[in-house]
C-alpha atoms as a PDB file:
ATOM      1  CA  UNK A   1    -179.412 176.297 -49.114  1.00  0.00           C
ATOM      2  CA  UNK A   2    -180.051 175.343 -45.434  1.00  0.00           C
ATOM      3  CA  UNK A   3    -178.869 177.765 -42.437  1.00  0.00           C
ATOM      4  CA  UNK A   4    -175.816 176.253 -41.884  1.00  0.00           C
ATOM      5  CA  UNK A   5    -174.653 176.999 -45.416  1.00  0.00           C
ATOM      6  CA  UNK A   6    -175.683 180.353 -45.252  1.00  0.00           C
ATOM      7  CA  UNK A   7    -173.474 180.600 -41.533  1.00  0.00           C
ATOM      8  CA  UNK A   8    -171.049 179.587 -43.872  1.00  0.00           C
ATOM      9  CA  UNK A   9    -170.733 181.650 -46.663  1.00  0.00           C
ATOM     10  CA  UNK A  10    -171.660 184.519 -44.597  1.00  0.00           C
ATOM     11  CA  UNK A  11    -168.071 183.467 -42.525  1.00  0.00           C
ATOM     12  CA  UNK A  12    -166.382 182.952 -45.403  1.00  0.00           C
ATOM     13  CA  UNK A  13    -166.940 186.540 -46.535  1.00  0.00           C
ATOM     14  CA  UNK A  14    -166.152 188.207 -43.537  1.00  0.00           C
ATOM     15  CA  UNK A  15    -163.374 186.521 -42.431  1.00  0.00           C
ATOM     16  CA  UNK A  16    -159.801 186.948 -43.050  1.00  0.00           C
ATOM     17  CA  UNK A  17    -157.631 185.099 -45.532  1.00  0.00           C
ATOM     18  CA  UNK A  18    -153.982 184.314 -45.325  1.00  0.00           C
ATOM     19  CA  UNK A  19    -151.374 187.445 -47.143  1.00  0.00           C
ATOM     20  CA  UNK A  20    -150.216 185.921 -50.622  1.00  0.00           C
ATOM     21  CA  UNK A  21    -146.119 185.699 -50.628  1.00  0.00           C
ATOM     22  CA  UNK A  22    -144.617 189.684 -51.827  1.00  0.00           C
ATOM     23  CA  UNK A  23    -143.449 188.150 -55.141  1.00  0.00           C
ATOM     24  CA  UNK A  24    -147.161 187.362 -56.071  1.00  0.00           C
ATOM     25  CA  UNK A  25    -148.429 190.911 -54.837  1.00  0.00           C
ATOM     26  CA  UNK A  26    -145.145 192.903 -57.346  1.00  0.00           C
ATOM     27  CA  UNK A  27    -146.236 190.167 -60.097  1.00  0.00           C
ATOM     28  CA  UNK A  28    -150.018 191.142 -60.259  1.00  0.00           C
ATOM     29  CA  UNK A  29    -148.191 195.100 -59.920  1.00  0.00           C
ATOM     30  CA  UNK A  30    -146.177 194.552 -62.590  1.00  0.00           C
ATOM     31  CA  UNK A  31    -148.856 192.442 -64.666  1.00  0.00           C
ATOM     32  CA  UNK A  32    -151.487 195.479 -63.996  1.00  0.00           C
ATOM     33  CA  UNK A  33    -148.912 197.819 -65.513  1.00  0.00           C
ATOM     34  CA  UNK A  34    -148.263 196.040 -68.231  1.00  0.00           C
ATOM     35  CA  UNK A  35    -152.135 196.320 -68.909  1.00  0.00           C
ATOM     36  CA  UNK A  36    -152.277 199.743 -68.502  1.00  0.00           C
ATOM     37  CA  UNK A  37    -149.142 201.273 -70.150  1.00  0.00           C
ATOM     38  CA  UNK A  38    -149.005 199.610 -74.083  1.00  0.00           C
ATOM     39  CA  UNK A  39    -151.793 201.265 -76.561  1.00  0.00           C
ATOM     40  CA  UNK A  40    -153.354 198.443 -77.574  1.00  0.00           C
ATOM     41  CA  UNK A  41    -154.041 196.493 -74.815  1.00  0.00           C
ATOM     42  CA  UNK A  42    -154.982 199.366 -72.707  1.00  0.00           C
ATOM     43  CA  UNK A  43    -157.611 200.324 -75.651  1.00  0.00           C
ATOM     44  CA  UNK A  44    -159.413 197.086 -74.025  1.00  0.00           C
ATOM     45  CA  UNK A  45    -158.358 197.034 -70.770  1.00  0.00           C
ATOM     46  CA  UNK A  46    -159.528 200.432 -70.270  1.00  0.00           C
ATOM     47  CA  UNK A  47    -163.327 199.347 -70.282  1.00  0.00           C
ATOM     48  CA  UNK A  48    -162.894 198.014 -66.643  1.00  0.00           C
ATOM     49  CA  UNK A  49    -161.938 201.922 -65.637  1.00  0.00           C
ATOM     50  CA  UNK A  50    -164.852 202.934 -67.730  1.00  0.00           C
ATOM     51  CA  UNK A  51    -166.999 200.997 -65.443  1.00  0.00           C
ATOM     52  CA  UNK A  52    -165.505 202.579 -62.168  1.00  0.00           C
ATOM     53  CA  UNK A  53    -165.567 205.951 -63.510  1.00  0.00           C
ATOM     54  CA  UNK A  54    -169.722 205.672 -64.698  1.00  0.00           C
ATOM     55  CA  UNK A  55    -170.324 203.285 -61.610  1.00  0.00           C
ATOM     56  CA  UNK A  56    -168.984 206.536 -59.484  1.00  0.00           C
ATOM     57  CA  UNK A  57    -170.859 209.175 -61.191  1.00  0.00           C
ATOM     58  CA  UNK A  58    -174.310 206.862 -60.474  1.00  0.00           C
ATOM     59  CA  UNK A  59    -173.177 205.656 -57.114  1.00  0.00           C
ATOM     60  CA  UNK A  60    -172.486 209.399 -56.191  1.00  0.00           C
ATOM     61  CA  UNK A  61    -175.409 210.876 -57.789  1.00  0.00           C
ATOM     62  CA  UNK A  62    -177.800 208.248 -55.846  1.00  0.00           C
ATOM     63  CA  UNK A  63    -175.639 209.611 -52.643  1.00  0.00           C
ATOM     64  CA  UNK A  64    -176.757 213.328 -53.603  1.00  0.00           C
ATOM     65  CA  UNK A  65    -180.360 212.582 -53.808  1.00  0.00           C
ATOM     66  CA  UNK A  66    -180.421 212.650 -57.707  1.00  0.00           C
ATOM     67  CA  UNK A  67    -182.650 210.284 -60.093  1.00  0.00           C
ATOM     68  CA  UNK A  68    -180.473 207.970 -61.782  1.00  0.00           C
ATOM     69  CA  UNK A  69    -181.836 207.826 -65.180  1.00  0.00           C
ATOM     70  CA  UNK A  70    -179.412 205.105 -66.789  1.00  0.00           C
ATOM     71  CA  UNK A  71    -175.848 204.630 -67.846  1.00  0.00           C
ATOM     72  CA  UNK A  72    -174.247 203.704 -71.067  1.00  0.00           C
ATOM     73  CA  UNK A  73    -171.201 201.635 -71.612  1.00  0.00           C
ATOM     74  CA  UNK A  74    -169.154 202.068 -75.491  1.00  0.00           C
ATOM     75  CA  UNK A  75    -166.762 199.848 -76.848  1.00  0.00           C
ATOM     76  CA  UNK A  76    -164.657 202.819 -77.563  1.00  0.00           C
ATOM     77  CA  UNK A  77    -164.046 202.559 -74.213  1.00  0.00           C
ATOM     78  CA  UNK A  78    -166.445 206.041 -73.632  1.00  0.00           C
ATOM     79  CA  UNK A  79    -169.788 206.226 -71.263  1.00  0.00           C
ATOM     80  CA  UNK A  80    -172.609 208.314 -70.416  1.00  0.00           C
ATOM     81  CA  UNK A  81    -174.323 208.532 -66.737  1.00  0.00           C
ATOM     82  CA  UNK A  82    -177.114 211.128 -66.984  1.00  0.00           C
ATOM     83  CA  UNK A  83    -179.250 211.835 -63.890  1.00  0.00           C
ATOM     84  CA  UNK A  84    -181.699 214.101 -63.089  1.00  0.00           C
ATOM     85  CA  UNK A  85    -182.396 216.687 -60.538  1.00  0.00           C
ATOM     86  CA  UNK A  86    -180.731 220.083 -59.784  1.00  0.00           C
ATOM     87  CA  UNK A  87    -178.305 221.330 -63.014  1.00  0.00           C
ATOM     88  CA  UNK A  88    -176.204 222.993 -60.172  1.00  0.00           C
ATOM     89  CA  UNK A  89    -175.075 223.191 -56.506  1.00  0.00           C
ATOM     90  CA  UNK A  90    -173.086 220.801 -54.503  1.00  0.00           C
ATOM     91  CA  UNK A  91    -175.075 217.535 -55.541  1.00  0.00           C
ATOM     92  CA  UNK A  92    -174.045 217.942 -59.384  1.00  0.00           C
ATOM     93  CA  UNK A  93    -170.933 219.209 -58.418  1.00  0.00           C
ATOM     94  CA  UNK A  94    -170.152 216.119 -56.435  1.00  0.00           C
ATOM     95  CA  UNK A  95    -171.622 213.746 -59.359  1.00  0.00           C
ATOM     96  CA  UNK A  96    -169.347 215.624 -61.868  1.00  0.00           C
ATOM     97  CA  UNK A  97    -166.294 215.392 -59.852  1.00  0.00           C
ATOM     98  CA  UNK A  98    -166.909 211.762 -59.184  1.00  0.00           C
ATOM     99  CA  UNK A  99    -165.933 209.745 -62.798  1.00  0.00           C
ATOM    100  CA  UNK A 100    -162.256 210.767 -63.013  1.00  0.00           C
ATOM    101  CA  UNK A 101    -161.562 210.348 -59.027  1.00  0.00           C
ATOM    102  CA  UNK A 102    -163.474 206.834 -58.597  1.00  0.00           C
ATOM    103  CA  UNK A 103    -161.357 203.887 -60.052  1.00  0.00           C
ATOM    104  CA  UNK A 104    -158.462 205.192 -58.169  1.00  0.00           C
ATOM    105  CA  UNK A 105    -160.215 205.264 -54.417  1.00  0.00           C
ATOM    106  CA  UNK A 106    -162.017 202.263 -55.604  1.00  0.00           C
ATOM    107  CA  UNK A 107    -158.342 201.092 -55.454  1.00  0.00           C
ATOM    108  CA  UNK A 108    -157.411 203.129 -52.771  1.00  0.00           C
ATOM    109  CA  UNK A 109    -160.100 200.873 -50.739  1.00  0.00           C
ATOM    110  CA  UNK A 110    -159.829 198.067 -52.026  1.00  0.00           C
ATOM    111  CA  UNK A 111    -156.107 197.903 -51.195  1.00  0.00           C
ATOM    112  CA  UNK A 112    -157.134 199.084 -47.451  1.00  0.00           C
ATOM    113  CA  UNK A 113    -159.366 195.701 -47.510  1.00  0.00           C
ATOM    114  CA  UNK A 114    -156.488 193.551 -49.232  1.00  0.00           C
ATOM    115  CA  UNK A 115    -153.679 194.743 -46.009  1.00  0.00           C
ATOM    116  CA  UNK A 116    -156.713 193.779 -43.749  1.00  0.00           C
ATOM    117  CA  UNK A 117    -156.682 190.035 -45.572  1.00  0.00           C
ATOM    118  CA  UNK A 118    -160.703 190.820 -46.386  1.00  0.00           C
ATOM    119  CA  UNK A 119    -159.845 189.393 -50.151  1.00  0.00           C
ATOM    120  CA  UNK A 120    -163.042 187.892 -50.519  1.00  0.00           C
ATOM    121  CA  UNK A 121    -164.477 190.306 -49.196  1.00  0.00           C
ATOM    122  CA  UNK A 122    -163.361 192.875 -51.759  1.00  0.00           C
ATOM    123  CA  UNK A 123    -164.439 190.531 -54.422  1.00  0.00           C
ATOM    124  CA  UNK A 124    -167.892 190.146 -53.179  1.00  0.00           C
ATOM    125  CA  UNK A 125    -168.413 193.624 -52.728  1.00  0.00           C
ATOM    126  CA  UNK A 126    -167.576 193.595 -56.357  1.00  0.00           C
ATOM    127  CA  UNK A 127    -169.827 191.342 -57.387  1.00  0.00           C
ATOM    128  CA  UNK A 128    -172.285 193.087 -55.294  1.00  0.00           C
ATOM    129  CA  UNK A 129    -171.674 197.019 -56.815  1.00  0.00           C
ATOM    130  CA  UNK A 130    -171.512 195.480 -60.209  1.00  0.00           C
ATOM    131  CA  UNK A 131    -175.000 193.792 -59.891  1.00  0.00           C
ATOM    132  CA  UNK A 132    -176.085 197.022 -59.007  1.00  0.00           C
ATOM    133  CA  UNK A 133    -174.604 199.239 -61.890  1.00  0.00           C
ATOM    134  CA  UNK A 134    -176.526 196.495 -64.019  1.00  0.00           C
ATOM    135  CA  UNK A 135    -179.981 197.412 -63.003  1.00  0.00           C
ATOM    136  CA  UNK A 136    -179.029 201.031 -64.742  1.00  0.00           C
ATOM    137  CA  UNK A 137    -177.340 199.686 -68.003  1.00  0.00           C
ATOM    138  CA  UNK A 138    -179.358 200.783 -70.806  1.00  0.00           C
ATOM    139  CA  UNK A 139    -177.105 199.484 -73.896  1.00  0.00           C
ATOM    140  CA  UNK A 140    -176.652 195.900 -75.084  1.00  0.00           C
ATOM    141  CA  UNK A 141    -172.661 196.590 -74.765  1.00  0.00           C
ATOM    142  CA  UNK A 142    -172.810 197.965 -71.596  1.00  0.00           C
ATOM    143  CA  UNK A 143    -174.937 194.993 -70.262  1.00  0.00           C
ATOM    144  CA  UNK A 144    -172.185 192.355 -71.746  1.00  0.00           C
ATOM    145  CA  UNK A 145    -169.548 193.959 -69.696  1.00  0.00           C
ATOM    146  CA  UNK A 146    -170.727 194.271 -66.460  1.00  0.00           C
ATOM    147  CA  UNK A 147    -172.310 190.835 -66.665  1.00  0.00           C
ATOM    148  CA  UNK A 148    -168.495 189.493 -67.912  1.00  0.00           C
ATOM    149  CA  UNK A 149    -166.819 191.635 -65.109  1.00  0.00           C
ATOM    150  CA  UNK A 150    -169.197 190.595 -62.358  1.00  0.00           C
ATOM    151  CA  UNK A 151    -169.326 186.697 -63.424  1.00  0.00           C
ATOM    152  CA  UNK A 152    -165.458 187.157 -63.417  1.00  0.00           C
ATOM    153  CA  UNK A 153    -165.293 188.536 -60.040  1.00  0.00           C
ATOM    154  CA  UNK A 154    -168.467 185.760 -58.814  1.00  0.00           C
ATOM    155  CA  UNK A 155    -166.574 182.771 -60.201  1.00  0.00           C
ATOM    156  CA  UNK A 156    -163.282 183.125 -58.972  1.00  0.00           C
ATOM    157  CA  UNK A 157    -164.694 184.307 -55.192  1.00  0.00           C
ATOM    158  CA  UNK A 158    -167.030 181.008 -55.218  1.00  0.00           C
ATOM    159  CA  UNK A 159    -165.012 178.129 -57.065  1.00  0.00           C
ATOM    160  CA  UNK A 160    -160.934 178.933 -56.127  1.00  0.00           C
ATOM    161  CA  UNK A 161    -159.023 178.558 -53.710  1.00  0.00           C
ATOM    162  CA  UNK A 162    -157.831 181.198 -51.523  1.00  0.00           C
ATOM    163  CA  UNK A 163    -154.559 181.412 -53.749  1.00  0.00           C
ATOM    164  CA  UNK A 164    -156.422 182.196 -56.887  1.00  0.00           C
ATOM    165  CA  UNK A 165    -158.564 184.687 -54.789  1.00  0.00           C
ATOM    166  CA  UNK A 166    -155.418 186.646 -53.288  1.00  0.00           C
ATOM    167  CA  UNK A 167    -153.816 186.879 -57.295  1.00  0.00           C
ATOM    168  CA  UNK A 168    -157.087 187.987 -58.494  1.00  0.00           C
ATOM    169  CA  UNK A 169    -157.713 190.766 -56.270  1.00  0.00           C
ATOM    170  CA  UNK A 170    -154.447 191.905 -55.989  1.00  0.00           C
ATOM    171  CA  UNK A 171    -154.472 192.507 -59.309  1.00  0.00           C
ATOM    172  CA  UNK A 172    -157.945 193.931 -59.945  1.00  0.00           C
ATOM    173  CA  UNK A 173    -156.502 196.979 -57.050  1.00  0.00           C
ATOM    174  CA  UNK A 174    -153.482 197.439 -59.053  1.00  0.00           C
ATOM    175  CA  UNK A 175    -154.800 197.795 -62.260  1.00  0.00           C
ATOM    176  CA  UNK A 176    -157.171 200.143 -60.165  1.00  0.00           C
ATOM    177  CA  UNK A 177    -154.852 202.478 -59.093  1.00  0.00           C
ATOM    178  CA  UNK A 178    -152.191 202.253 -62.183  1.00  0.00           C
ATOM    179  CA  UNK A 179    -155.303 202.535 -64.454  1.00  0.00           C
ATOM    180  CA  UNK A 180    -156.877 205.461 -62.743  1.00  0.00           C
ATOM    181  CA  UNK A 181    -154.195 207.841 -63.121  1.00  0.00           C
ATOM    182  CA  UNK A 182    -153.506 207.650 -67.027  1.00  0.00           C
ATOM    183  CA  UNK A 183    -157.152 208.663 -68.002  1.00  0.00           C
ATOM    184  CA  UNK A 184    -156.388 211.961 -66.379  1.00  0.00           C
ATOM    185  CA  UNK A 185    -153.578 212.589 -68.093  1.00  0.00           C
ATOM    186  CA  UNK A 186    -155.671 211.284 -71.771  1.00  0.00           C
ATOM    187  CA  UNK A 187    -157.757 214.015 -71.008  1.00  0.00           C
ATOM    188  CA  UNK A 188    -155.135 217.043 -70.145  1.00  0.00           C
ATOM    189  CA  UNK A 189    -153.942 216.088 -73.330  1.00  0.00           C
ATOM    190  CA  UNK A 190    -157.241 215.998 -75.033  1.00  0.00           C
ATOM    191  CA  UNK A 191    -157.693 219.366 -73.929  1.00  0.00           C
ATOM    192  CA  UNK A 192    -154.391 221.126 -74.536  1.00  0.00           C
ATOM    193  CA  UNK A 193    -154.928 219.934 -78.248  1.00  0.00           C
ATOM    194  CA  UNK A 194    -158.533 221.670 -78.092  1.00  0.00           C
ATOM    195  CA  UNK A 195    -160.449 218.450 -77.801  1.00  0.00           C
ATOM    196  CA  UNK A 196    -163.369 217.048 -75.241  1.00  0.00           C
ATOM    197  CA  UNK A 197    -164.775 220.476 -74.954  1.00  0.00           C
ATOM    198  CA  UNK A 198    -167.790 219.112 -72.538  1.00  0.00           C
ATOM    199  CA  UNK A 199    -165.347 217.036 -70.316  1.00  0.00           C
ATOM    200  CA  UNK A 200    -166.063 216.407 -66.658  1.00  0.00           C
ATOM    201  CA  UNK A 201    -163.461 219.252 -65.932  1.00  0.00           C
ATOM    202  CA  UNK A 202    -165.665 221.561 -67.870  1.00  0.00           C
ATOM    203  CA  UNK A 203    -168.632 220.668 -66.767  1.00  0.00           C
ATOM    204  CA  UNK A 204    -167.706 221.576 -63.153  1.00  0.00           C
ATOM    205  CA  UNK A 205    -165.591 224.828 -64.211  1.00  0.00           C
ATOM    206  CA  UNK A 206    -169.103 225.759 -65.958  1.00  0.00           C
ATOM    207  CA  UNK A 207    -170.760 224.557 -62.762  1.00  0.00           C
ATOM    208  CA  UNK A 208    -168.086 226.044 -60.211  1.00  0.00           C
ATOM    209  CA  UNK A 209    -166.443 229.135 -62.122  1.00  0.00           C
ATOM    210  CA  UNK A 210    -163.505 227.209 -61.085  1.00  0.00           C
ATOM    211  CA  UNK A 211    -161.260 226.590 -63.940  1.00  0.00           C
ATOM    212  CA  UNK A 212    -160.617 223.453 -65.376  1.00  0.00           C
ATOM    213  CA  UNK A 213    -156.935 223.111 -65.103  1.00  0.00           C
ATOM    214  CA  UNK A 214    -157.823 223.574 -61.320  1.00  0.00           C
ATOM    215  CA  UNK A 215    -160.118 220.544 -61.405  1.00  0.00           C
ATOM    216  CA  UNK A 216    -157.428 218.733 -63.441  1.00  0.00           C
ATOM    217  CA  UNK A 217    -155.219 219.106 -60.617  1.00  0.00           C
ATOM    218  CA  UNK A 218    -157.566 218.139 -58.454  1.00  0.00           C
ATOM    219  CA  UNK A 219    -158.096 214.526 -60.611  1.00  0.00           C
ATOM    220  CA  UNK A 220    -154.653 214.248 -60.426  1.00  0.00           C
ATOM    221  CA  UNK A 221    -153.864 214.417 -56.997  1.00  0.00           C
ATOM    222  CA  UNK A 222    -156.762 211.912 -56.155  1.00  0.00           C
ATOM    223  CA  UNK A 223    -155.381 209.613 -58.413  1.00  0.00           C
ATOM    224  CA  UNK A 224    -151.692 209.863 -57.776  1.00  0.00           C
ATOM    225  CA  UNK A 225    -152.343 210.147 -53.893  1.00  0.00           C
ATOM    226  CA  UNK A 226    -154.150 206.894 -54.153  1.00  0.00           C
ATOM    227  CA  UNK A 227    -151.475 205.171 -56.008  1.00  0.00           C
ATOM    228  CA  UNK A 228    -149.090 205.952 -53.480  1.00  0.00           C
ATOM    229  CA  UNK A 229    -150.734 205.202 -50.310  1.00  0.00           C
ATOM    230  CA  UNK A 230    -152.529 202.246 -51.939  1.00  0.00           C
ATOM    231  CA  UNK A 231    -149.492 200.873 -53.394  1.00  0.00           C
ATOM    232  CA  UNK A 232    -147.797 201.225 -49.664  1.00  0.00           C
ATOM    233  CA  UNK A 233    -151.052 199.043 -48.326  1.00  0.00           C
ATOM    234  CA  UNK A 234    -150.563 196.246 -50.692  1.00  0.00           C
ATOM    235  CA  UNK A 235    -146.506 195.873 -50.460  1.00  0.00           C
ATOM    236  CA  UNK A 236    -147.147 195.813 -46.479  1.00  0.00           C
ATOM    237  CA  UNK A 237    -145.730 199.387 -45.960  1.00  0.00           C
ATOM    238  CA  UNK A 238    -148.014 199.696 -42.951  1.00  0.00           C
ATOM    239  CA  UNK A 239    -150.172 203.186 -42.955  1.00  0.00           C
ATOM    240  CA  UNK A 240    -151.120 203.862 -46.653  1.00  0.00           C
ATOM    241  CA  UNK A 241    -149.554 207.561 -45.930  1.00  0.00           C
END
């Protein structure tokens, strides 16, 4: 690849693409909901929010000056980051904190770069984050779906048009920020039924001596906050807020 192909693609990232008409950015909404609200597809779908939430705890950890031991992906749509350094104070409260709020301000920003008309962009930085959560995969399943999700994300950014591009991404941010607010409520009701003892809510009441229902609220306001002022970015609302 000569210079002037790299002036290229390095312009083609950066710049700005044309908005996609308002009926294709409520049809990827209503398509993301649809992939979020009925049991059995969101018992797949959900692995995509499995990534954001482990990508977040790593990403955040890495921020906090932790070691980054590895992460695990399931197919029963569960995951395990584990890092090492400090078992208290800000930097594992901020790691703990992270799972639950991440796939909804990965949304939240990823709709700020969508009402900006960075769309490929946002789907190169995918490509990009995801290449990096791969390094830290340490299970054959886990390894299959980042590699799907980031060739996903590579081929439609390098081989379609900017049409394709505009449906894509509009729909990965929706399912985003639909998908990262039902997780939260999975695990209130996990716990009012006495289950997931050793949930990220515990962990940082055990960590904070603040209780969990506090951090619950905390998970949902992230998550519901984001929807809102996400969802305003990508039907054009101007300011998110």
């Amino acid at each position: 690849m000569d210079i002037k192909s790299i002036t290229d693609v390095w312009d083609r990232v950066i710049g700005t693409q044309p908005d996609p008409p308002m009926w294709l950015v409520w049809l990827t909404g209503v398509i993301a909901l649809a992939a979020v609200i009925p049991h059995n597809v969101w018992h797949v779908t959900r692995n995509a929010v499995t990534i954001a939430h482990e990508g977040g705890h790593g990403l955040v950890a890495l921020l906090m000056g932790r070691r980054l031991e590895g992460i695990q992906l399931h197919s029963d749509t569960s995951g395990l980051t584990v890092s090492r350094g400090k078992p208290h104070g800000l930097g594992m409260v901020f790691t703990a904190a992270a799972g639950y709020t991440a796939p909804s301000l990965l949304g939240l920003g990823g709709a700020w770069l969508l009402a900006a008309g960075h769309i490929t962009a946002l789907l190169w930085g995918a490509v990009a984050l995801l290449a990096a959560m791969l390094v830290m995969i340490r299970n054959a399943y886990g390894v299959l779906t980042v590699l799907l999700a980031g060739g996903a994300f590579f081929l439609v950014s390098w081989l379609t048009g900017a049409a394709t591009q505009a449906a894509f991404g509009y729909l990965v941010v929706w399912f985003l920020l639909l998908g990262g607010v039902r997780p939260v409520f999975e695990l209130q009701g996990k716990r009012r039924r006495g289950g997931a003892p050793d949930s990220d809510a515990d962990q940082l009441a055990r960590l904070t001596q603040v209780p969990a229902a506090m951090w619950l609220v905390l998970f949902h306001a992230v998550a519901l906050c984001s929807l809102i002022g996400g969802g305003r970015w990508l039907l054009g609302m101007g300011s998110g807020w």
